[in-house]
Protein backbone atom coordinates (compact mmCIF):
# COMPACT_ATOMS: atom_id res chain seq x y z
CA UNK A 1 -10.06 5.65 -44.28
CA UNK A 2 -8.11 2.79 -46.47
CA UNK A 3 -5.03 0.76 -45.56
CA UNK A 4 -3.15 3.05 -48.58
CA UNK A 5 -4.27 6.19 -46.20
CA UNK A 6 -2.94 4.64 -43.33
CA UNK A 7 0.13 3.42 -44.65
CA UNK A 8 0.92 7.15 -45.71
CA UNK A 9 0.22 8.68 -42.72
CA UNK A 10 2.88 5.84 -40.68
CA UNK A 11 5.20 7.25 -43.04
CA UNK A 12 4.67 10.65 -42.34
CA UNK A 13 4.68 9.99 -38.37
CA UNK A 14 8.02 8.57 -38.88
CA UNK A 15 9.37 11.27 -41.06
CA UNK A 16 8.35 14.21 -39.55
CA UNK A 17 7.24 13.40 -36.48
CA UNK A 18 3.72 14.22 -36.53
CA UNK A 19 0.46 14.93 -38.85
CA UNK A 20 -2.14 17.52 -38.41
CA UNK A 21 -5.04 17.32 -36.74
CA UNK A 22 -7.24 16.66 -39.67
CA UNK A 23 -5.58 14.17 -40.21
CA UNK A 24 -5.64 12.98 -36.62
CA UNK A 25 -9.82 12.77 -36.51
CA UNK A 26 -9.50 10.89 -39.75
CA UNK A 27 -7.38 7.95 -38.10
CA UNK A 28 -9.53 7.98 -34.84
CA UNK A 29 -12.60 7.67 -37.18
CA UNK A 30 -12.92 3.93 -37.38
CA UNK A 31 -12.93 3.99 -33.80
CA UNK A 32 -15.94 6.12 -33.21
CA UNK A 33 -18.13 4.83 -36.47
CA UNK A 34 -16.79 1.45 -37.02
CA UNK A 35 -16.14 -0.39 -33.63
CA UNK A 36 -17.56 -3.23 -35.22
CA UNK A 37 -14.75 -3.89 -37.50
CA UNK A 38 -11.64 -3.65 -35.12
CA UNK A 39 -13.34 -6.29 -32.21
CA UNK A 40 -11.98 -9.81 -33.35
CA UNK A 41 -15.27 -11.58 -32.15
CA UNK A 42 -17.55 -9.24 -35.00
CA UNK A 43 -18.67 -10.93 -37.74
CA UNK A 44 -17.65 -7.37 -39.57
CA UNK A 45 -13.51 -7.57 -37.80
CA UNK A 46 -11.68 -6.88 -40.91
CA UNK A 47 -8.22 -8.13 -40.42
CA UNK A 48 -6.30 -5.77 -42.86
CA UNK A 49 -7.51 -2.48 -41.83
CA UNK A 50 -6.52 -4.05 -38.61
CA UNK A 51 -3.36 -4.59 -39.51
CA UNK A 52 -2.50 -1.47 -41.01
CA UNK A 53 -3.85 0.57 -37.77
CA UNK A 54 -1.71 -1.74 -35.30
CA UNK A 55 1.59 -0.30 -37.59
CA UNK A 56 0.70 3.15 -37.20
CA UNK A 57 0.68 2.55 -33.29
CA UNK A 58 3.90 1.07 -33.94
CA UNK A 59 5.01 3.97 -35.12
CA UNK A 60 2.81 6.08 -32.20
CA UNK A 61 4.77 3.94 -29.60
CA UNK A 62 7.74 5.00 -30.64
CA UNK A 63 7.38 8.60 -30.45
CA UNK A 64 5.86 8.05 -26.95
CA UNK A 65 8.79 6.09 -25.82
CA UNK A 66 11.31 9.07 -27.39
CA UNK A 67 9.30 11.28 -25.17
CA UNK A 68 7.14 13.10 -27.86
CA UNK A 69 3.71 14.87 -28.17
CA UNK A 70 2.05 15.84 -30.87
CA UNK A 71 -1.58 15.23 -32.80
CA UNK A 72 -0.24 11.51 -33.39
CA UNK A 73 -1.59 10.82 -29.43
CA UNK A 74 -5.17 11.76 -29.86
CA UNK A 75 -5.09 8.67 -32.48
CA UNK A 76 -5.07 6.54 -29.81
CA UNK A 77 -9.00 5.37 -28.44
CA UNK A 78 -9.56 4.85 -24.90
CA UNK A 79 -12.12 1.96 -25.08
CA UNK A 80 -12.84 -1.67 -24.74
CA UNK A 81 -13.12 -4.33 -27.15
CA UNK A 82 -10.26 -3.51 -29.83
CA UNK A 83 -7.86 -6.14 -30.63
CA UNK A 84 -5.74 -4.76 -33.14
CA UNK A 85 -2.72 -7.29 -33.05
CA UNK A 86 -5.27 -10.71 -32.83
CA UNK A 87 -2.11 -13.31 -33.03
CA UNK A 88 0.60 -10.92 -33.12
CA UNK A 89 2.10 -7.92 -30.57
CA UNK A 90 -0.77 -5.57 -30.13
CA UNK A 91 0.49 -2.19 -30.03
CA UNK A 92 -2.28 -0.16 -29.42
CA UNK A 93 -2.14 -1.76 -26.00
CA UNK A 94 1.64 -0.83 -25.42
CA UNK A 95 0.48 2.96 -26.41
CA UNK A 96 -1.63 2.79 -23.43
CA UNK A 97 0.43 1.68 -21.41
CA UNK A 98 3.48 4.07 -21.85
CA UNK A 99 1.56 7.10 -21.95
CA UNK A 100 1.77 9.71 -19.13
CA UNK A 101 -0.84 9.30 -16.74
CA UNK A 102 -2.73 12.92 -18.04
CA UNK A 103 -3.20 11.96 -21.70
CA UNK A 104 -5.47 8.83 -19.79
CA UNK A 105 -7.93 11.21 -19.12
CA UNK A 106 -11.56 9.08 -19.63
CA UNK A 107 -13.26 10.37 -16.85
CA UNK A 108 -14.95 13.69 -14.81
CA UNK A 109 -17.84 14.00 -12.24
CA UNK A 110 -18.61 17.68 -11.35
CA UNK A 111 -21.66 18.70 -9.21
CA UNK A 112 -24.40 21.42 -10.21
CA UNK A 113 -22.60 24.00 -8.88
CA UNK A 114 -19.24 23.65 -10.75
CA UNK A 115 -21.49 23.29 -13.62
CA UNK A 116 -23.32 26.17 -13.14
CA UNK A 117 -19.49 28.11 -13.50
CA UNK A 118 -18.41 26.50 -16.54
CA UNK A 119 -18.39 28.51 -20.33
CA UNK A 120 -21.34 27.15 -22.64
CA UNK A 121 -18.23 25.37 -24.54
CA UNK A 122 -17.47 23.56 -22.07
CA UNK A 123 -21.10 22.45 -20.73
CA UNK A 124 -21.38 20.54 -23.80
CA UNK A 125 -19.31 17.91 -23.00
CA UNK A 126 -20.95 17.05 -19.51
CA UNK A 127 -24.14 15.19 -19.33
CA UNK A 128 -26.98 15.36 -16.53
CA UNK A 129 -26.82 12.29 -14.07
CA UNK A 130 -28.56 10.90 -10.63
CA UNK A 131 -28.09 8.60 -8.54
CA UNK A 132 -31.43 8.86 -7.02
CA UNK A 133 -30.12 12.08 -4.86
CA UNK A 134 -28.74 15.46 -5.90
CA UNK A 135 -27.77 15.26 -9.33
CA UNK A 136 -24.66 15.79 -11.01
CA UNK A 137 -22.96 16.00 -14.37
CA UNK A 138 -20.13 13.51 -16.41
CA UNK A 139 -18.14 14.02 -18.52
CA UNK A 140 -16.92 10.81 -20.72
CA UNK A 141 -13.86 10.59 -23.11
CA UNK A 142 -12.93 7.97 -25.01
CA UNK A 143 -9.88 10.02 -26.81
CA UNK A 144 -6.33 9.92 -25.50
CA UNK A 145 -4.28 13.46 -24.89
CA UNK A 146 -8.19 15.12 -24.19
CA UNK A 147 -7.44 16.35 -20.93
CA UNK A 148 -5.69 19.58 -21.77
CA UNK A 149 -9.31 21.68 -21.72
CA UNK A 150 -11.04 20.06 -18.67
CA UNK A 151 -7.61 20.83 -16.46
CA UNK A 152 -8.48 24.35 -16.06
CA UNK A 153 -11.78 22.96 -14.34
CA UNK A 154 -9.81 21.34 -11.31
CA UNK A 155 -8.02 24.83 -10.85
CA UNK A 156 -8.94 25.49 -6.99
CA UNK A 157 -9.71 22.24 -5.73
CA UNK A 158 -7.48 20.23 -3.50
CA UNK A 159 -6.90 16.45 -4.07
CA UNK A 160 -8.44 14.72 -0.61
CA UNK A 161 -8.05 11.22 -1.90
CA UNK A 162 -6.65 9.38 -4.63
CA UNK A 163 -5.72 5.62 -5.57
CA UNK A 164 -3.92 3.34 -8.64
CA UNK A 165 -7.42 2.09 -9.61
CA UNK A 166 -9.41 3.65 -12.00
CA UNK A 167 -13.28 4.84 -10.84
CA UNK A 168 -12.17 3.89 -7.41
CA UNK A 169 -13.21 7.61 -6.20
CA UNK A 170 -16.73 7.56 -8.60
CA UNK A 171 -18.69 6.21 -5.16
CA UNK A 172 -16.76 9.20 -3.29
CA UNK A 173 -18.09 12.03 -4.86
CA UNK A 174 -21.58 10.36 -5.16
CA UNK A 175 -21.80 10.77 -1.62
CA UNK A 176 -19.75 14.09 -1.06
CA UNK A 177 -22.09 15.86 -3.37
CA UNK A 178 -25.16 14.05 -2.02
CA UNK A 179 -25.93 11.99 -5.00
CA UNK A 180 -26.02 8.80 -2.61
CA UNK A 181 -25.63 7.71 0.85
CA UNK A 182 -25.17 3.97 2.20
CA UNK A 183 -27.87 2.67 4.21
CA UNK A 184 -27.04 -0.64 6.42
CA UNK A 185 -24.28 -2.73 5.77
CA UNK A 186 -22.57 -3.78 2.39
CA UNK A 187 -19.42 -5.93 1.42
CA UNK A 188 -16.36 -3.79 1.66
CA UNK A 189 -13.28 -4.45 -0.72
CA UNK A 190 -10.71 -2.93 2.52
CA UNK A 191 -9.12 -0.06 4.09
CA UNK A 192 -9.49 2.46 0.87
CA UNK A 193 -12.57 2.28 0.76
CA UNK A 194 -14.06 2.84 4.24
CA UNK A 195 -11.36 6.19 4.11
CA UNK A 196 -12.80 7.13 0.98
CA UNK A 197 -16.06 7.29 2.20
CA UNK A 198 -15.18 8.41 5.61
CA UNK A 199 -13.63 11.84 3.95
CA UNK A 200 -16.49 11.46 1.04
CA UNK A 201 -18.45 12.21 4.13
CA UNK A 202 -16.41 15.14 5.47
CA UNK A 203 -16.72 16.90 2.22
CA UNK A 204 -20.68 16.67 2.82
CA UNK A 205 -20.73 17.34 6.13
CA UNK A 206 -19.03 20.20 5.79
CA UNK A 207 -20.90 21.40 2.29
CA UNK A 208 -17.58 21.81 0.57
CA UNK A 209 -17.41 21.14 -3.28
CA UNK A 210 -16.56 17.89 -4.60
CA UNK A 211 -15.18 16.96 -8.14
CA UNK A 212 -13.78 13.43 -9.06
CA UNK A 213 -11.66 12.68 -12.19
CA UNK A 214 -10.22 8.97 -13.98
CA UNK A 215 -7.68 7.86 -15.78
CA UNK A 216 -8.04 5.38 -17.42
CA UNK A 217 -6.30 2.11 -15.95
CA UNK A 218 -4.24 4.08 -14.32
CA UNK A 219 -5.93 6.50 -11.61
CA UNK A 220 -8.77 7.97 -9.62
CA UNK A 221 -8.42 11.27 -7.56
CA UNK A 222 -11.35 12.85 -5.62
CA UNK A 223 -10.61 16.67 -5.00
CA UNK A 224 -12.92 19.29 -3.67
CA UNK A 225 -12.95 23.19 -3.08
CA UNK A 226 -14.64 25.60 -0.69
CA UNK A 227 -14.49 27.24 2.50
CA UNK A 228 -14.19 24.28 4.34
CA UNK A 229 -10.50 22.59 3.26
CA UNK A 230 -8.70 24.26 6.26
CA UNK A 231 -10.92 21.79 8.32
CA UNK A 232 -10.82 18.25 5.61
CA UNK A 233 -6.95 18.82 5.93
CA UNK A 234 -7.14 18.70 9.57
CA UNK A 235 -9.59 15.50 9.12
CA UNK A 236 -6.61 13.84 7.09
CA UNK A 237 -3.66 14.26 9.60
CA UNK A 238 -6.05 12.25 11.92
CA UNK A 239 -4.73 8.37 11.78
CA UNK A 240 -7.22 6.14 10.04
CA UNK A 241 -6.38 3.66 12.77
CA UNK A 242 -7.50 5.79 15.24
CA UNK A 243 -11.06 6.22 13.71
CA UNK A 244 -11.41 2.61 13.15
CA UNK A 245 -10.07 1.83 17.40
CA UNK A 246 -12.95 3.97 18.29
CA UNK A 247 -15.26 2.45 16.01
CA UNK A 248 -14.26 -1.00 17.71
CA UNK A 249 -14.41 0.18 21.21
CA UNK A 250 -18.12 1.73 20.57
CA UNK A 251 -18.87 -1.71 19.09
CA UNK A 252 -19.56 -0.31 15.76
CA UNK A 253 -17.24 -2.77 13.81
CA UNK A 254 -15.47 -6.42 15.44
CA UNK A 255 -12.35 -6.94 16.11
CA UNK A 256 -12.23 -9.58 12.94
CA UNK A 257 -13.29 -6.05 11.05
CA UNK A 258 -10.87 -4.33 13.00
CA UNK A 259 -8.03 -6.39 11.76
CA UNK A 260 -9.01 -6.64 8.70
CA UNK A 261 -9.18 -2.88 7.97
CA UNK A 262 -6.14 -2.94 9.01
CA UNK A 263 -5.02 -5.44 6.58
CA UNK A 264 -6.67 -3.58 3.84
CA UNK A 265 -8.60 -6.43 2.93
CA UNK A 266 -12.61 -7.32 1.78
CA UNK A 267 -15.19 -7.21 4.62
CA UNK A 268 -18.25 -9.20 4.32
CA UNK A 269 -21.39 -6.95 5.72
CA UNK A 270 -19.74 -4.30 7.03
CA UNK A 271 -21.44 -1.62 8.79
CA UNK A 272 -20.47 1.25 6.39
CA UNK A 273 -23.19 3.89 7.21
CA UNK A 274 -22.95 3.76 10.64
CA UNK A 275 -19.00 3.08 10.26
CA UNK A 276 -18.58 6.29 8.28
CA UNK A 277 -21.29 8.49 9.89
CA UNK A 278 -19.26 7.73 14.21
CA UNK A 279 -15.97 8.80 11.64
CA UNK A 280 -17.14 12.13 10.77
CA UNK A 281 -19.05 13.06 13.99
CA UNK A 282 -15.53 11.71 15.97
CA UNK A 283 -13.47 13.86 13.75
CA UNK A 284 -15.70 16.71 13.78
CA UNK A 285 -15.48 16.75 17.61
CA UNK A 286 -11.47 15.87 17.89
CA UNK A 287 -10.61 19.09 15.89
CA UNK A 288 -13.08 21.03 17.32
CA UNK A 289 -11.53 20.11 20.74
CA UNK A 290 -8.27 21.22 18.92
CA UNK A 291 -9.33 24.32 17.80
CA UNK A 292 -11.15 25.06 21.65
CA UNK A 293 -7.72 25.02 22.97
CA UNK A 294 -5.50 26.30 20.28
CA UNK A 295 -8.04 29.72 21.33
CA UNK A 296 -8.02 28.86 24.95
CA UNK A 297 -3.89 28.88 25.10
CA UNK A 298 -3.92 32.03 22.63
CA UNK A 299 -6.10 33.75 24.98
CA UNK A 300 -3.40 32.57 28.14
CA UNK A 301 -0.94 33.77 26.55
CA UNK A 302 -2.69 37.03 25.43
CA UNK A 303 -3.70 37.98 29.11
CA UNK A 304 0.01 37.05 30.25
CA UNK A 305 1.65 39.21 28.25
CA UNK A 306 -0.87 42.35 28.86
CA UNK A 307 0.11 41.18 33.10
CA UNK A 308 3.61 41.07 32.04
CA UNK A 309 3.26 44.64 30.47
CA UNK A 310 1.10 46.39 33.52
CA UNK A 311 3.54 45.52 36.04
């Protein structure tokens, strides 16, 4: 595509508010075949066509700050390395960062058996991966406004945990769908992370269906399906300070741990197996306590009722 292309197609944008979708793959080409050209530190950057592209996300910008959708946002490439403004206001970057959360779509982790459901046109787009356990299939998009198609996928599962950091929940649903499991102790970055893999290892326990999806710099949600959720939404209602007490009163975790969980802050060698592994089995038992004497009070109340009757 040429800078006279380009240049056309701004005009358009502003005139009519958007362009076609042919004409949409043609803009996002340089981004998928010529990376080289748009990354300032390449021998190959070309300046103009730079140039040209960072006005038609002026334009973009402005239809995503007037609240607009259209073709014009599946211009925009989710990747690395593209500096489009070099000395002056990039505003490929301000696209990015005023677009709705959804259209940020860059990311989804499914396991075999949501795989196995999915329509041949959708299998395409996932790829085969391991982690050295079960495997599992990702999907990676590097296309703003994609998301629209892989939606339908979450329909049935429940978000369990989700956080403002992009691939935060990727270690999550390694675990949930067995992909990988901590052994020993590791550095942990706080709070977030020991629940994540404290209701990563729920989902397991429990064989319920995990699926994990990213937006880029915006958001990471773990979800999951299956018979099981009655019990994982139990799991959640239980305080997180409460698992960790335990953990310090077994000896499991120090009190310097302790209060630093608390303080959602990085943890040098922290026990996470055996930290996550006391969780589940103490949550398993608490709400199957629960549940013993939810029946044993129905069953009170069942025979009082049938005395109350007789007499």
């Amino acid at each position: 595509m040429n800078l006279s292309e380009i240049d056309k197609l701004t005009a358009k944008l502003k005139k009519k508010g958007d362009i076609t979708k042919k004409e949409a793959d043609r803009l996002f080409s340089p981004f998928s075949r010529q990376r080289a050209i748009l990354n300032v530190k390449s021998k190959s950057y070309d300046p103009f066509l730079c140039k040209a592209l960072n006005r038609w996300f002026e334009a973009v910008l402005e239809q995503i700050k007037a609240g607009r959708k259209g073709n014009f946002i599946t211009t925009i490439p989710l990747m690395p390395k593209i500096d489009l403004g070099y000395d002056e206001q990039d505003f490929l970057k301000l696209c990015i960062q005023n677009l709705p959360t959804e259209d940020l779509f860059s990311k989804m982790l499914i396991s075999s058996k949501t795989y196995e459901k999915l329509p041949a046109n959708m299998k395409k787009f996932f790829g085969e991966d391991s982690y050295g356990g079960e495997k599992y299939y990702v999907c990676r998009n590097f296309r703003a406004g994609a998301f629209g198609p892989f939606k339908g996928i979450t329909e049935g599962f429940t978000p369990v945990f989700d956080v403002d950091w992009q691939e935060f929940c990727d270690p999550g649903f390694k675990i949930a769908t067995g992909a990988y499991e901590h052994d020993g102790k590791s550095w942990l970055a706080g709070m977030n992370e020991a629940r994540l893999y404290v209701i990563a290892g729920v989902v397991k326990k429990r064989n319920i269906t995990p699926l994990c999806v990213d937006f880029l710099h915006r958001k990471s949600v773990l979800m999951a399906a299956g018979d099981g959720m009655p019990f994982v939404k139990k799991a959640l209602e239980i305080p997180f300070e409460n698992l960790a007490r335990q953990a310090l009163k077994r000896g499991i975790i120090t009190e310097k741990m302790f209060d630093a969980l608390g303080k959602n802050t990085a943890i040098r060698n922290f026990p996470i197996a055996e930290f996550a592994d006391f969780c589940v089995l103490y949550m398993d038992l608490t709400i199957q306590y629960e549940i013993q004497e939810y029946e044993a009070k129905r069953s009170l109340d069942e025979d009082t009722e049938w005395m109350l009757e007789t007499k």
